[in-house]
PDB file of N, CA and C in Angstrom:
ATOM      1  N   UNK A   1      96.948  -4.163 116.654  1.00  0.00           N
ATOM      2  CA  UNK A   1      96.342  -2.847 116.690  1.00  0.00           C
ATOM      3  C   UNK A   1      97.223  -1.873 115.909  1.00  0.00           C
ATOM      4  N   UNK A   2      96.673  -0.956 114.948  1.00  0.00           N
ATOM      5  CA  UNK A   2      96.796   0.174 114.364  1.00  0.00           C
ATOM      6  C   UNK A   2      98.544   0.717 115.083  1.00  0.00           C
ATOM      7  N   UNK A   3      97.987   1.188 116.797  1.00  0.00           N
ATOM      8  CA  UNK A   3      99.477   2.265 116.976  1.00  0.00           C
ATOM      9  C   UNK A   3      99.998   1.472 117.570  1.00  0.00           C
ATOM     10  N   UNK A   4      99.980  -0.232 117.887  1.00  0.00           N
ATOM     11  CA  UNK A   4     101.170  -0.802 118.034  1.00  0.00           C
ATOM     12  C   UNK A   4     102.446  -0.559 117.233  1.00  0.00           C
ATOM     13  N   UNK A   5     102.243  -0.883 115.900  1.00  0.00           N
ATOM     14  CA  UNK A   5     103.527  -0.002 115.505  1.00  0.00           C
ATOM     15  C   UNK A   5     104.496   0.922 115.515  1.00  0.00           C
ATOM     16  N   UNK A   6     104.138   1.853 116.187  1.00  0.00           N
ATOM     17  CA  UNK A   6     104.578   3.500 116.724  1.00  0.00           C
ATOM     18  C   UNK A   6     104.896   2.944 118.247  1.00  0.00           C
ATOM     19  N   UNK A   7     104.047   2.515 119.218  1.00  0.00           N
ATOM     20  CA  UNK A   7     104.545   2.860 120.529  1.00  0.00           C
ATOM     21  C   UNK A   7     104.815   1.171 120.973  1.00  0.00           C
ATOM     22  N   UNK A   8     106.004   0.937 121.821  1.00  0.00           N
ATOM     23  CA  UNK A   8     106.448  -0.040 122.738  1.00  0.00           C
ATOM     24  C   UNK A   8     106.368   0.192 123.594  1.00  0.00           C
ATOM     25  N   UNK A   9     106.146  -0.585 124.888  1.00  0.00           N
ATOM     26  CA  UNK A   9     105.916  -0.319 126.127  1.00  0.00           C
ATOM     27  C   UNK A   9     107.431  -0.635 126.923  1.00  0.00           C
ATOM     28  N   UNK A  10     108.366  -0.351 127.485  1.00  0.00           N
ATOM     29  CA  UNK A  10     109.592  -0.808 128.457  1.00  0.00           C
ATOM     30  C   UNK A  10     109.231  -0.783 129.662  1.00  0.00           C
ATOM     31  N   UNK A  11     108.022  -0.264 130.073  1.00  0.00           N
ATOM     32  CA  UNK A  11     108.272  -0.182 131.533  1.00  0.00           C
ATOM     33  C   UNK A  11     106.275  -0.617 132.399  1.00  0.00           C
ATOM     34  N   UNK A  12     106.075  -1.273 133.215  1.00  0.00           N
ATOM     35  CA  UNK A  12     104.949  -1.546 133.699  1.00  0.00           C
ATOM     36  C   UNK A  12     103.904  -0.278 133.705  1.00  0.00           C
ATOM     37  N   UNK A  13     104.519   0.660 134.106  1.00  0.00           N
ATOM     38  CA  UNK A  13     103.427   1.817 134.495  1.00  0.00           C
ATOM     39  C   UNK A  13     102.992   2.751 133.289  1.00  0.00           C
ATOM     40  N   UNK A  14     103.909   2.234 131.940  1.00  0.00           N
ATOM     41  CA  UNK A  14     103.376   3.168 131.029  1.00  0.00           C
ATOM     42  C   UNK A  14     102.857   1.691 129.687  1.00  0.00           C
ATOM     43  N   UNK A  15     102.214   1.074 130.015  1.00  0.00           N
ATOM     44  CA  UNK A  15     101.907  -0.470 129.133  1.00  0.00           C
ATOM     45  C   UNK A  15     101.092  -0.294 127.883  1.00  0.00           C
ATOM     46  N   UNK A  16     101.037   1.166 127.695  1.00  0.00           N
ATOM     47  CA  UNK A  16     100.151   2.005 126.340  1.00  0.00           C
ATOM     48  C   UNK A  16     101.815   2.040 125.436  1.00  0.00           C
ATOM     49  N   UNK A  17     103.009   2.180 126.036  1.00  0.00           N
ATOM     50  CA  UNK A  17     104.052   2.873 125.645  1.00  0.00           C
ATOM     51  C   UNK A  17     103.890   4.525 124.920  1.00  0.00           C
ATOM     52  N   UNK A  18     103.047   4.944 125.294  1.00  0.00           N
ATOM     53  CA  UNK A  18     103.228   6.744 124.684  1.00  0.00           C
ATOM     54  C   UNK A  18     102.242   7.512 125.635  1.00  0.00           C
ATOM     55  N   UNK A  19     102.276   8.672 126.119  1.00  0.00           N
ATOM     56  CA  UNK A  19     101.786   9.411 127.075  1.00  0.00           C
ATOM     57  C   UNK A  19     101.088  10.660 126.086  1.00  0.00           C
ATOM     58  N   UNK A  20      99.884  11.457 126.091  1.00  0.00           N
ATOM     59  CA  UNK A  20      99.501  12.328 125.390  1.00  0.00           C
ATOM     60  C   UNK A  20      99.263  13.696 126.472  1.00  0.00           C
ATOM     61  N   UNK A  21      99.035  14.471 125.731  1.00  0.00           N
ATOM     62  CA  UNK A  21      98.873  15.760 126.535  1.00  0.00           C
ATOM     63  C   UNK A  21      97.902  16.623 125.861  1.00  0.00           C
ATOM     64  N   UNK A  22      96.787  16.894 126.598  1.00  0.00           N
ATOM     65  CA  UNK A  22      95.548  17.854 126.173  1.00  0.00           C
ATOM     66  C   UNK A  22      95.649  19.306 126.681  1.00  0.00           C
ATOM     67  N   UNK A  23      94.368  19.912 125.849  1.00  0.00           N
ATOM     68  CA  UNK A  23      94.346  21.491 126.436  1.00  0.00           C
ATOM     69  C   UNK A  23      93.047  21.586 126.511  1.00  0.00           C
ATOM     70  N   UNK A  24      92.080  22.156 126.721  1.00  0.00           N
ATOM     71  CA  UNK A  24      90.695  22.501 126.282  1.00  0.00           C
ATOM     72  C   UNK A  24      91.256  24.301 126.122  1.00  0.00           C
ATOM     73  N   UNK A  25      90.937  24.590 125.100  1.00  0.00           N
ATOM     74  CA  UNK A  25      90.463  25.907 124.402  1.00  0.00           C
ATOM     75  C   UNK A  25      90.038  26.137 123.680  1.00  0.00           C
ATOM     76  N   UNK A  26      89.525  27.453 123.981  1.00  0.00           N
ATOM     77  CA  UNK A  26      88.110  28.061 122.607  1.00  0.00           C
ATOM     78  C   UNK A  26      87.323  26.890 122.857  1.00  0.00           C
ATOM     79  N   UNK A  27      86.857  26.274 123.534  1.00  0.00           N
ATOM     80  CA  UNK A  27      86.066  25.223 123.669  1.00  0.00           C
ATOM     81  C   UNK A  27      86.349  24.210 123.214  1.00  0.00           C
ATOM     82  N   UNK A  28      87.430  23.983 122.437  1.00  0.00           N
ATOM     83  CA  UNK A  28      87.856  22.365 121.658  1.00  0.00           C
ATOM     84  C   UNK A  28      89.001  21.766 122.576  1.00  0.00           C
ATOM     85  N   UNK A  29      88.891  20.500 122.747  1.00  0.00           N
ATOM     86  CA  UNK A  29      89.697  19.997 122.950  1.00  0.00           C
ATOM     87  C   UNK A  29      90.909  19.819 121.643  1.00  0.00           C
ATOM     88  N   UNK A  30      91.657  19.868 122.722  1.00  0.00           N
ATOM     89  CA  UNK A  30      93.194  20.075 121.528  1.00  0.00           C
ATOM     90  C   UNK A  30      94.306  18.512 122.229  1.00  0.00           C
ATOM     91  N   UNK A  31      94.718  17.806 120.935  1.00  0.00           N
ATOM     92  CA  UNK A  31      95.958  17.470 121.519  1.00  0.00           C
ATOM     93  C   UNK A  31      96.865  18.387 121.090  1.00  0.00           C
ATOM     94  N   UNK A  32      98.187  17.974 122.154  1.00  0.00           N
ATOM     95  CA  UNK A  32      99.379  19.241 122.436  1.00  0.00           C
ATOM     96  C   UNK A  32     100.316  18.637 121.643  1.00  0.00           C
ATOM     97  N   UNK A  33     100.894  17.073 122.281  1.00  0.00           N
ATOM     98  CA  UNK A  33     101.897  16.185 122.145  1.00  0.00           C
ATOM     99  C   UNK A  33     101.862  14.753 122.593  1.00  0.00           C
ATOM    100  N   UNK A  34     102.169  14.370 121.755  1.00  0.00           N
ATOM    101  CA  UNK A  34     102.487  12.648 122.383  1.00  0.00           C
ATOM    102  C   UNK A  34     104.048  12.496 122.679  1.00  0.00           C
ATOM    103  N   UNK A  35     104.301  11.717 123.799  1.00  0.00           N
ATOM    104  CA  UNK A  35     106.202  11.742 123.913  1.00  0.00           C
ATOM    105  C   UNK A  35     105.692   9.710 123.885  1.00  0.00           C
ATOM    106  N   UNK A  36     106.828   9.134 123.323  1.00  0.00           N
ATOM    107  CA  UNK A  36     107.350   8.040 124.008  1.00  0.00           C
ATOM    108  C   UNK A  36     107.924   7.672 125.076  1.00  0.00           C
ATOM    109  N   UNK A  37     108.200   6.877 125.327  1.00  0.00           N
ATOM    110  CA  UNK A  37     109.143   5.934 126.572  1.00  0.00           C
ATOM    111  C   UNK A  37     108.751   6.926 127.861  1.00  0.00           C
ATOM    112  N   UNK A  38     107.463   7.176 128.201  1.00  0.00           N
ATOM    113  CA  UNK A  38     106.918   7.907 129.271  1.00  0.00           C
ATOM    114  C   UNK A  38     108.007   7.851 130.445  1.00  0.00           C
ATOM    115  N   UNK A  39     108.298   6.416 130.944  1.00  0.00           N
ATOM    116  CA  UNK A  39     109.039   6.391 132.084  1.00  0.00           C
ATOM    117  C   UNK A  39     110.246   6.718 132.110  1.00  0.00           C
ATOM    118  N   UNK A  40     110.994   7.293 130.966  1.00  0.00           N
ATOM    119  CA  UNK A  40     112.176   7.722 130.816  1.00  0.00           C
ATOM    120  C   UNK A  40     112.495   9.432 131.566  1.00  0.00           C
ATOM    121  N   UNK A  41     113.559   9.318 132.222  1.00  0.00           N
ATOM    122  CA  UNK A  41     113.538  11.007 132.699  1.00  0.00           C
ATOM    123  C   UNK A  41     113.572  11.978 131.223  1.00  0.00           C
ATOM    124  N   UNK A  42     114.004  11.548 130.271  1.00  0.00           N
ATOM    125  CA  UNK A  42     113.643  12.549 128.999  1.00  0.00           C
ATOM    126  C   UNK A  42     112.854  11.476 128.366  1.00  0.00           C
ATOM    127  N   UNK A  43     111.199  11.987 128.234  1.00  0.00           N
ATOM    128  CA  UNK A  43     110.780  11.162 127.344  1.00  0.00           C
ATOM    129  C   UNK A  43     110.859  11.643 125.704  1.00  0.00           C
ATOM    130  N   UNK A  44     110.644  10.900 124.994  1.00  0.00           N
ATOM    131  CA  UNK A  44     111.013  11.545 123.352  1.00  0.00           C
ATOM    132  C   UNK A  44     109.417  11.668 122.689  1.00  0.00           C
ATOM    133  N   UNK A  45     109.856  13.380 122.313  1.00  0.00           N
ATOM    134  CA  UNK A  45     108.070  13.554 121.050  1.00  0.00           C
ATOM    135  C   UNK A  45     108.425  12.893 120.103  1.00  0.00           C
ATOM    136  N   UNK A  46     107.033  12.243 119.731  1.00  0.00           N
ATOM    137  CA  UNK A  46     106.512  11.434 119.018  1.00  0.00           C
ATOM    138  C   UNK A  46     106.123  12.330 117.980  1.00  0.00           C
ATOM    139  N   UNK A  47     106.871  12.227 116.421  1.00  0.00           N
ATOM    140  CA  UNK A  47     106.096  13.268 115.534  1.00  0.00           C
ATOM    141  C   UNK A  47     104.490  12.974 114.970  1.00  0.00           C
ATOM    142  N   UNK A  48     103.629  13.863 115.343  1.00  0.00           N
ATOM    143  CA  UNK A  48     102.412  13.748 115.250  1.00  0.00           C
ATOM    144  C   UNK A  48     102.194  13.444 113.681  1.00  0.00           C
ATOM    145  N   UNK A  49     102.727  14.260 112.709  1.00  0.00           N
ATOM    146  CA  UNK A  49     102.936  13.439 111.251  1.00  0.00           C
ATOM    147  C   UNK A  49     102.167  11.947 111.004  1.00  0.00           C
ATOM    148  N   UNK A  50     103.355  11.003 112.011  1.00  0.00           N
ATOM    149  CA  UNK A  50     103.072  10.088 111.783  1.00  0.00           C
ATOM    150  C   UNK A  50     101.602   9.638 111.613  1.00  0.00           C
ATOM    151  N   UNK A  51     100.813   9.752 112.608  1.00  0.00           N
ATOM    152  CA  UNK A  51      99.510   9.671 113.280  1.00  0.00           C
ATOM    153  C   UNK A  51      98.266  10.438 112.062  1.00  0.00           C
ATOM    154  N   UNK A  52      98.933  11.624 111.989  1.00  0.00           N
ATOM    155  CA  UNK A  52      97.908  12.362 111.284  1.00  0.00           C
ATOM    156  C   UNK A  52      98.485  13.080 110.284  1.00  0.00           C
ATOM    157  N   UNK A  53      98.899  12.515 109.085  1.00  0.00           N
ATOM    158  CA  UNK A  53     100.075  13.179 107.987  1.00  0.00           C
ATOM    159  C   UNK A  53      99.418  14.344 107.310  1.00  0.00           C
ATOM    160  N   UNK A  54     100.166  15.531 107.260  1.00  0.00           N
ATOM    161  CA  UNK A  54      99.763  16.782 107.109  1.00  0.00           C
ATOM    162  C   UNK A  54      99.554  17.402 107.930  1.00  0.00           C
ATOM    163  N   UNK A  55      99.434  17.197 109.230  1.00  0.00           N
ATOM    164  CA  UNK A  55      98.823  17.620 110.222  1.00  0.00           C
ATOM    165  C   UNK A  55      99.820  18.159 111.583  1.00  0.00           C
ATOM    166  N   UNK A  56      99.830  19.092 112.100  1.00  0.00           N
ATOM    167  CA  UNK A  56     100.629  19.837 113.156  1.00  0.00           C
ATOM    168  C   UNK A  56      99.434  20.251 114.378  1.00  0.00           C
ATOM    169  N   UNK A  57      99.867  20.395 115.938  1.00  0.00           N
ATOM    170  CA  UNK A  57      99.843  20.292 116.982  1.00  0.00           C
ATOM    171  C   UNK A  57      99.623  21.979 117.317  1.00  0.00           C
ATOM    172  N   UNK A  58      99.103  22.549 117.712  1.00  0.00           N
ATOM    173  CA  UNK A  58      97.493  21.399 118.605  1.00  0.00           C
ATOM    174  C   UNK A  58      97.080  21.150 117.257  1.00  0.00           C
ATOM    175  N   UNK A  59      96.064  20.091 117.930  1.00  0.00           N
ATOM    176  CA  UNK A  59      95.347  19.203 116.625  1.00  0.00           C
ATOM    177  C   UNK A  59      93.718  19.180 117.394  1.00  0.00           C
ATOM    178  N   UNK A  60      92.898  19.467 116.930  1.00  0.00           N
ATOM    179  CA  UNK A  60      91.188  19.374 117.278  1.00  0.00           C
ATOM    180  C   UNK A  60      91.579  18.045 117.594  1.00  0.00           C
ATOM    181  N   UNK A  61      90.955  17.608 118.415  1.00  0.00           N
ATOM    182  CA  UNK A  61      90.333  16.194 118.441  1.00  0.00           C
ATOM    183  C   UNK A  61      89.029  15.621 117.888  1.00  0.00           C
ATOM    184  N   UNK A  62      89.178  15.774 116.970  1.00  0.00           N
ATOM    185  CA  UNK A  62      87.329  15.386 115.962  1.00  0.00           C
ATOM    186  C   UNK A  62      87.101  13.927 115.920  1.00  0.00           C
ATOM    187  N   UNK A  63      87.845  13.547 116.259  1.00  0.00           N
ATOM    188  CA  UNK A  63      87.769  12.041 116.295  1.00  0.00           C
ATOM    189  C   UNK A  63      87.115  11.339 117.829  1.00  0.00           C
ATOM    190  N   UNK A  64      87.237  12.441 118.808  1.00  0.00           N
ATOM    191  CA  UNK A  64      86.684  12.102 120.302  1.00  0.00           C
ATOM    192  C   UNK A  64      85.316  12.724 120.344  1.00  0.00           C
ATOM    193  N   UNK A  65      84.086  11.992 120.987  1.00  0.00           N
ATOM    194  CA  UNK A  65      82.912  12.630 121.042  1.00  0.00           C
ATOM    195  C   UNK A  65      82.850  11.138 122.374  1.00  0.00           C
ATOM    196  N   UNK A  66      82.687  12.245 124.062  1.00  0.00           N
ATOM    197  CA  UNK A  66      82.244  11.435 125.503  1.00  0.00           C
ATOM    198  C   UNK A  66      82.334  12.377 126.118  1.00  0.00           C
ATOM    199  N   UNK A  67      82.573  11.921 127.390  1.00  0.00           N
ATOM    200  CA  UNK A  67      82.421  12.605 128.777  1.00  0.00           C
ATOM    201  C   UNK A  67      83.848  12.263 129.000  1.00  0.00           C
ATOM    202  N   UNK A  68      84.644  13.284 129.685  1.00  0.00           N
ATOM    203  CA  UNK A  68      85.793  13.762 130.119  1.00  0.00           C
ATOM    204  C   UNK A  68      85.874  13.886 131.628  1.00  0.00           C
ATOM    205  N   UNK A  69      86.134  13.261 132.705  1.00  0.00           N
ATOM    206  CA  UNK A  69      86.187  13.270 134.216  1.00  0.00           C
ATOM    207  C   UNK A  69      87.476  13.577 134.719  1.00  0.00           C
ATOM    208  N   UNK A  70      87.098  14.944 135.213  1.00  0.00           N
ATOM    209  CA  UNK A  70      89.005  15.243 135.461  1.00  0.00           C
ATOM    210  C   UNK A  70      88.140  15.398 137.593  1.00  0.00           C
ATOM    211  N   UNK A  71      88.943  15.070 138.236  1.00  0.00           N
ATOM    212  CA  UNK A  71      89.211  14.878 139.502  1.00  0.00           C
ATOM    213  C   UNK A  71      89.422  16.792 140.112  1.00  0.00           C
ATOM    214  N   UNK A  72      88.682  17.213 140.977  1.00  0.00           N
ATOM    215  CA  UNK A  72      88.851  18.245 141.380  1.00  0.00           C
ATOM    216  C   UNK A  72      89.248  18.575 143.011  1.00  0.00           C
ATOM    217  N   UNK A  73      90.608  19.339 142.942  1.00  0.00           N
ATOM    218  CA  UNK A  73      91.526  19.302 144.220  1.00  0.00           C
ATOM    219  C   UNK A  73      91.961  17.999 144.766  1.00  0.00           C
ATOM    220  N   UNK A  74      92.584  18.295 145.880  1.00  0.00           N
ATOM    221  CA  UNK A  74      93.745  17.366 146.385  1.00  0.00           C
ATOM    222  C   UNK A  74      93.175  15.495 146.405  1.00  0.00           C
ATOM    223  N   UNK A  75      93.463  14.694 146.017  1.00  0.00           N
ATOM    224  CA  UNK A  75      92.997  13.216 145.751  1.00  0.00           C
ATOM    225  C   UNK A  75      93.327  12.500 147.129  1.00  0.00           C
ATOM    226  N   UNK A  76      92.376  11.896 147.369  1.00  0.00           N
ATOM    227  CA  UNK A  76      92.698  11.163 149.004  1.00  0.00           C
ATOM    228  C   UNK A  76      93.889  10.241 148.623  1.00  0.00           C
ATOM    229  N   UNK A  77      94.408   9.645 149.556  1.00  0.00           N
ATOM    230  CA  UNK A  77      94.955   8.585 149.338  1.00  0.00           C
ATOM    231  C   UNK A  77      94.428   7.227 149.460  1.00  0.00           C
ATOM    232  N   UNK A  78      94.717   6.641 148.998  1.00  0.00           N
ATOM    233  CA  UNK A  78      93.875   4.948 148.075  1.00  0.00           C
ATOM    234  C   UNK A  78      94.404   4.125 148.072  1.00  0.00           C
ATOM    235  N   UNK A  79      94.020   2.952 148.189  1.00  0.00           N
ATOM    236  CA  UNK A  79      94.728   1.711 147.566  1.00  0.00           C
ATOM    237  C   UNK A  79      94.261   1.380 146.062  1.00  0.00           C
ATOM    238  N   UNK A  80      93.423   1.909 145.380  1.00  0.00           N
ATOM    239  CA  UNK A  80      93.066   2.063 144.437  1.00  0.00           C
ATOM    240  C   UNK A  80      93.579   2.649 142.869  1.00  0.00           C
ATOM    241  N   UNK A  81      93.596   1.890 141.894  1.00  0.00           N
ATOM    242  CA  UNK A  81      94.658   1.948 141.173  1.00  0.00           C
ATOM    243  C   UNK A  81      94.671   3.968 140.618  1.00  0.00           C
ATOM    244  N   UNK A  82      93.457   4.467 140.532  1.00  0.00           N
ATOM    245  CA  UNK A  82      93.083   5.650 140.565  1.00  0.00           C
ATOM    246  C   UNK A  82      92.535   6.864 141.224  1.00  0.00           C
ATOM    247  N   UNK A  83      93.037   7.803 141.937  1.00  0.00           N
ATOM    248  CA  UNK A  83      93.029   8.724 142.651  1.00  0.00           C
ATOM    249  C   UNK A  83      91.357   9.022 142.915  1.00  0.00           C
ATOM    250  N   UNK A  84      91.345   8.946 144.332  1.00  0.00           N
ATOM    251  CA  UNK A  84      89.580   9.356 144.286  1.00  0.00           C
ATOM    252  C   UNK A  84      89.399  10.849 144.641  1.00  0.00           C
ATOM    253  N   UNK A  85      88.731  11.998 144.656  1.00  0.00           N
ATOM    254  CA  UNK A  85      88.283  12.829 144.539  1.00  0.00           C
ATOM    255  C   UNK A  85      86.684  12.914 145.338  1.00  0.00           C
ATOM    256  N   UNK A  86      86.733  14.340 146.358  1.00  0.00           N
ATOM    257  CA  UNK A  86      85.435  14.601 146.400  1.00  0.00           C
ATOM    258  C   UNK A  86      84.179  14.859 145.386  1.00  0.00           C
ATOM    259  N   UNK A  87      84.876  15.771 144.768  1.00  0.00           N
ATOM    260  CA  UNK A  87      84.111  16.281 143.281  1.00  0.00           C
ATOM    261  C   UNK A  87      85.172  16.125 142.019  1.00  0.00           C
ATOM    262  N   UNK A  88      84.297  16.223 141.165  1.00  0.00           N
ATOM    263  CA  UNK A  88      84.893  15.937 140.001  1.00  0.00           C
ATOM    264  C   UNK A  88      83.808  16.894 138.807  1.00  0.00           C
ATOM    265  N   UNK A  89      84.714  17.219 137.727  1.00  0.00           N
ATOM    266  CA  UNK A  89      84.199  18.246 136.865  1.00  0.00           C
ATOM    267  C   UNK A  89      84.032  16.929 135.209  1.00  0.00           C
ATOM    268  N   UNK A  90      82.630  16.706 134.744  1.00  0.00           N
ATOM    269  CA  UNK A  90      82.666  16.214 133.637  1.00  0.00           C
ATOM    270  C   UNK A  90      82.527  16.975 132.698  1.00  0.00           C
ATOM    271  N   UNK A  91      82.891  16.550 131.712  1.00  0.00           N
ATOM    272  CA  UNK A  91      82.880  17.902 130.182  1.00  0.00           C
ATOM    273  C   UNK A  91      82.536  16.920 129.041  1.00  0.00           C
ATOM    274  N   UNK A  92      81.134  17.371 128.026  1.00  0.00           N
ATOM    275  CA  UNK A  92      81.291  16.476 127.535  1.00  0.00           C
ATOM    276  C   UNK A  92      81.291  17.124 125.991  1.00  0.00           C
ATOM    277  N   UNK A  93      82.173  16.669 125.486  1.00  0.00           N
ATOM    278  CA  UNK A  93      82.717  16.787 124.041  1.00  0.00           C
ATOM    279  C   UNK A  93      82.411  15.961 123.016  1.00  0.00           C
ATOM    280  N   UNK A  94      82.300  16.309 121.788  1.00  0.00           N
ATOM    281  CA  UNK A  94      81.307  16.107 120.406  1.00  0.00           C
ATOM    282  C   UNK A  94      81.832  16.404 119.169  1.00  0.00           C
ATOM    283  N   UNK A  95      83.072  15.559 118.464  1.00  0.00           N
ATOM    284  CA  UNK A  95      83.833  15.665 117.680  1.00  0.00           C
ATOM    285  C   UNK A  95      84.615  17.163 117.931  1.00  0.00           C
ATOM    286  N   UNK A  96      85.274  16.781 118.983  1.00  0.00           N
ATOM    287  CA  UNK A  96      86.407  17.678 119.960  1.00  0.00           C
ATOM    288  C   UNK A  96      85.876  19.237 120.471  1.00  0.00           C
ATOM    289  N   UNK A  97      84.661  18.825 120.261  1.00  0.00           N
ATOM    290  CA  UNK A  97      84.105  20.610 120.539  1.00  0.00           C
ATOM    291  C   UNK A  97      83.592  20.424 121.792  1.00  0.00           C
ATOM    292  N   UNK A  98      83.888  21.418 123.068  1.00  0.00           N
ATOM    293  CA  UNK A  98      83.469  21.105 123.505  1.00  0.00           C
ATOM    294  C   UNK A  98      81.421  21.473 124.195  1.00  0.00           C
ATOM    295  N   UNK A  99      80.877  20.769 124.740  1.00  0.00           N
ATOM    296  CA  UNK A  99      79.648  21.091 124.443  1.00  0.00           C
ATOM    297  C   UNK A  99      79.052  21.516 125.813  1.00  0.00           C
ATOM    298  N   UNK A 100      79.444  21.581 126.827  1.00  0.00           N
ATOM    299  CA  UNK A 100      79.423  21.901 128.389  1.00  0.00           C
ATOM    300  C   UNK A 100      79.700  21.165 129.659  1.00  0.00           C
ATOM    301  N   UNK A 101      80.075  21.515 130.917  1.00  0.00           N
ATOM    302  CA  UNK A 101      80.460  21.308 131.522  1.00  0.00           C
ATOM    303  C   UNK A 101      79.407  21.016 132.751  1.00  0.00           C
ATOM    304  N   UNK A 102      79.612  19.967 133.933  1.00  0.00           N
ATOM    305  CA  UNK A 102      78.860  20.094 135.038  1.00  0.00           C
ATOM    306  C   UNK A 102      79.798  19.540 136.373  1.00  0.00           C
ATOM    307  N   UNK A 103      79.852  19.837 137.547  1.00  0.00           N
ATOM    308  CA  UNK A 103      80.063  19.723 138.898  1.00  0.00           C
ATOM    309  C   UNK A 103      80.044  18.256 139.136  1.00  0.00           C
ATOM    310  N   UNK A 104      80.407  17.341 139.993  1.00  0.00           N
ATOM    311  CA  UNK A 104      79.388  16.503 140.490  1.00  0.00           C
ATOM    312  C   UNK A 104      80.215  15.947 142.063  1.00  0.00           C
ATOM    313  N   UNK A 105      79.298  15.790 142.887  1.00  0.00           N
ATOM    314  CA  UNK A 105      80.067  14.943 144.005  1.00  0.00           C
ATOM    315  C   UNK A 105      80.428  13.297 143.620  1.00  0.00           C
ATOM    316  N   UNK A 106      81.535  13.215 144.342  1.00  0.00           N
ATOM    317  CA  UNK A 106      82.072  11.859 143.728  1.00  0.00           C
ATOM    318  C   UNK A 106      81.101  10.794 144.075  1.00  0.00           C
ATOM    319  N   UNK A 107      80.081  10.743 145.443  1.00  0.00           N
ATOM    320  CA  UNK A 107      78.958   9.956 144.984  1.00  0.00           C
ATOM    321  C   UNK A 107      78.306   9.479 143.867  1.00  0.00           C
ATOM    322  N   UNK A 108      77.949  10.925 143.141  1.00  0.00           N
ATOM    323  CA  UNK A 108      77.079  10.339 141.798  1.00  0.00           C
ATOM    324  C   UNK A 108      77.883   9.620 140.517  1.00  0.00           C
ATOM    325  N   UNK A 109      79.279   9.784 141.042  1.00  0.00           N
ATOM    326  CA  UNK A 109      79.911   9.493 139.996  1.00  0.00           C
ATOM    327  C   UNK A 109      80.271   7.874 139.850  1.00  0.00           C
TER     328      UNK A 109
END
């Protein structure tokens, strides 16, 4: 794969080896930063360069067009590898713009 080159994994819980960080504003989704070695107490930025040469942070995401499920208030506790949620807020975005938002109980989800 493509960003095998750029990221190694050292540690089980980060097996992508690089961690990213979003914003939504002005309606676009933005990346912020990518760091390496996630599980490290200082993880290290990753120069976005690499990834997208010419290019500086935030960065549109034009390359993402789905549905976005972020978890809303405190997450039960689980045995489940991912935090469950009563409600949850989907957003769905369209070459990083975003295009609106809806509610949902974690039933329908």
């Amino acid at each position: 794969m493509f960003l095998d080159q750029f990221f190694n994994s050292n540690c089980s819980a980060n097996w992508r080896g690089h961690k990213a960080f979003w914003r939504i504003e002005d309606a676009r989704l933005l990346l912020i930063k990518v760091v390496t070695d996630a599980c490290s107490d200082v993880p290290k930025e990753f120069p976005i360069e690499k990834l997208f040469p010419g290019k500086s942070t935030p960065l549109l995401a034009s390359w993402y067009s789905g549905k976005l499920v972020v978890g809303i208030g405190k997450p039960h506790r689980s045995r489940a590898l991912r935090p469950q949620y009563d409600r949850y807020l989907v957003i769905t975005v369209a070459n990083g713009v975003v295009l609106g938002s809806t509610e949902q109980d974690a039933a329908v989800n």
